[in-house]
Protein backbone atom coordinates (compact mmCIF):
# COMPACT_ATOMS: atom_id res chain seq x y z
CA UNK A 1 0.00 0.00 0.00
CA UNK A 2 1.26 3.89 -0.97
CA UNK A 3 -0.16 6.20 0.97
CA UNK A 4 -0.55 10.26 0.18
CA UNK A 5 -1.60 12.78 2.23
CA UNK A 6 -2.22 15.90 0.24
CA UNK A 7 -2.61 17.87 3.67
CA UNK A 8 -5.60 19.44 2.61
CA UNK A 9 -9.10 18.21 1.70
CA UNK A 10 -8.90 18.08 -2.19
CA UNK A 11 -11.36 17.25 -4.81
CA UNK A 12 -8.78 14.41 -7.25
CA UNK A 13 -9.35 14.19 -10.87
CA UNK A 14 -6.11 13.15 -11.70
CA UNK A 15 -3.56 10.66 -11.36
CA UNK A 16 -0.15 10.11 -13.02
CA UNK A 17 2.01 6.90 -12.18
CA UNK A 18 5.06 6.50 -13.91
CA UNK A 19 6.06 2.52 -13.71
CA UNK A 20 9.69 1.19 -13.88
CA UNK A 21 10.37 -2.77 -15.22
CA UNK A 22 8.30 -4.52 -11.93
CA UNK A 23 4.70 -2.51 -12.30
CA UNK A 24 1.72 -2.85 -10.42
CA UNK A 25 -0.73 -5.17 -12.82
CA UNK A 26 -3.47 -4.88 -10.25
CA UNK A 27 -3.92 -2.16 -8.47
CA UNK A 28 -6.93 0.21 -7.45
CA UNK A 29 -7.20 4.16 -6.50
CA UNK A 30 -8.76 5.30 -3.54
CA UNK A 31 -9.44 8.63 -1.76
CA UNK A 32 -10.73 9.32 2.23
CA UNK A 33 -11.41 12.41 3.84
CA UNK A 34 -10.42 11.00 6.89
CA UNK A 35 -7.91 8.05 6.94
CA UNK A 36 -10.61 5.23 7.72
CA UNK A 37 -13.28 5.86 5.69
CA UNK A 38 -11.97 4.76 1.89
CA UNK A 39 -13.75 5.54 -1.56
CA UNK A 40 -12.33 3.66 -4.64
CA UNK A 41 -12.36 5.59 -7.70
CA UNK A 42 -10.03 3.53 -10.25
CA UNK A 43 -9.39 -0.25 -10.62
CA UNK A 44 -8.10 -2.08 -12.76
CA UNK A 45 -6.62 -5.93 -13.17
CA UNK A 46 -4.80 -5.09 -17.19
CA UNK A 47 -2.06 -2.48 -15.92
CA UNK A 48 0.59 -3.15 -18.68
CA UNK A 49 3.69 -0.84 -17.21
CA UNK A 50 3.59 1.87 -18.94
CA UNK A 51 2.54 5.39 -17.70
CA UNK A 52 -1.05 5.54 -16.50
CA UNK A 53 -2.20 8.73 -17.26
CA UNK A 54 -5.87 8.34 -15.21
CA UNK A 55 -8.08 11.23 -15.93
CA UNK A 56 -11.82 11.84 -14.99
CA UNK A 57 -11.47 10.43 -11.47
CA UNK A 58 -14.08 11.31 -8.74
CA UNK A 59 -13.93 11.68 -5.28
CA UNK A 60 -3.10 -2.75 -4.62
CA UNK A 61 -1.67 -5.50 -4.88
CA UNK A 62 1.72 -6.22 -4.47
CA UNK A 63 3.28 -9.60 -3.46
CA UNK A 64 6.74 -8.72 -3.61
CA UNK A 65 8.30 -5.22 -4.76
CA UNK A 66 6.34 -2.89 -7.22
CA UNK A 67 8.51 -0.70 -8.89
CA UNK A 68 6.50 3.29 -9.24
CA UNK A 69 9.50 5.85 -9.88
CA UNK A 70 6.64 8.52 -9.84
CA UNK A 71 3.19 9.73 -8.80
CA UNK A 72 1.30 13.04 -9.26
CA UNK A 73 -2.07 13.83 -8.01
CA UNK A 74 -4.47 16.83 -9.26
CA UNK A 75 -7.02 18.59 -8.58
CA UNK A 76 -8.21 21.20 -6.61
């Protein structure tokens, strides 16, 4: 699990993840105003490696060493 806090309450409708050679295949988005109560707003079970560019979001798995060299998150 990857956890962000943005600091801030923050409407998301954006997220960038840049994947080196040992990507997340499965893996899902969430967001939580509060740290226990969790919303998913992107899944997805076909992640291929490259850069997932996931746009028009509102609101993982990992058995042994993901590889993400970069995240952004957007919105406002």
């Amino acid at each position: 699990m990857l956890r962000v806090d943005l600091g801030v309450t923050a409407n998301v409708s954006r997220v960038k993840l840049g994947w080196e050679a040992a990507y997340g295949k499965a893996y899902t988005i969430q967001t939580s105003p509060d740290g226990t109560a969790w919303t998913t707003i992107y899944s997805t079970t076909t992640g291929n490696g490259a850069t997932d560019d996931l746009t028009g979001l509102n609101g993982t798995d990992a058995t042994y060493g993901y590889s993400l060299f970069e995240m952004q998150v957007f919105g406002t």
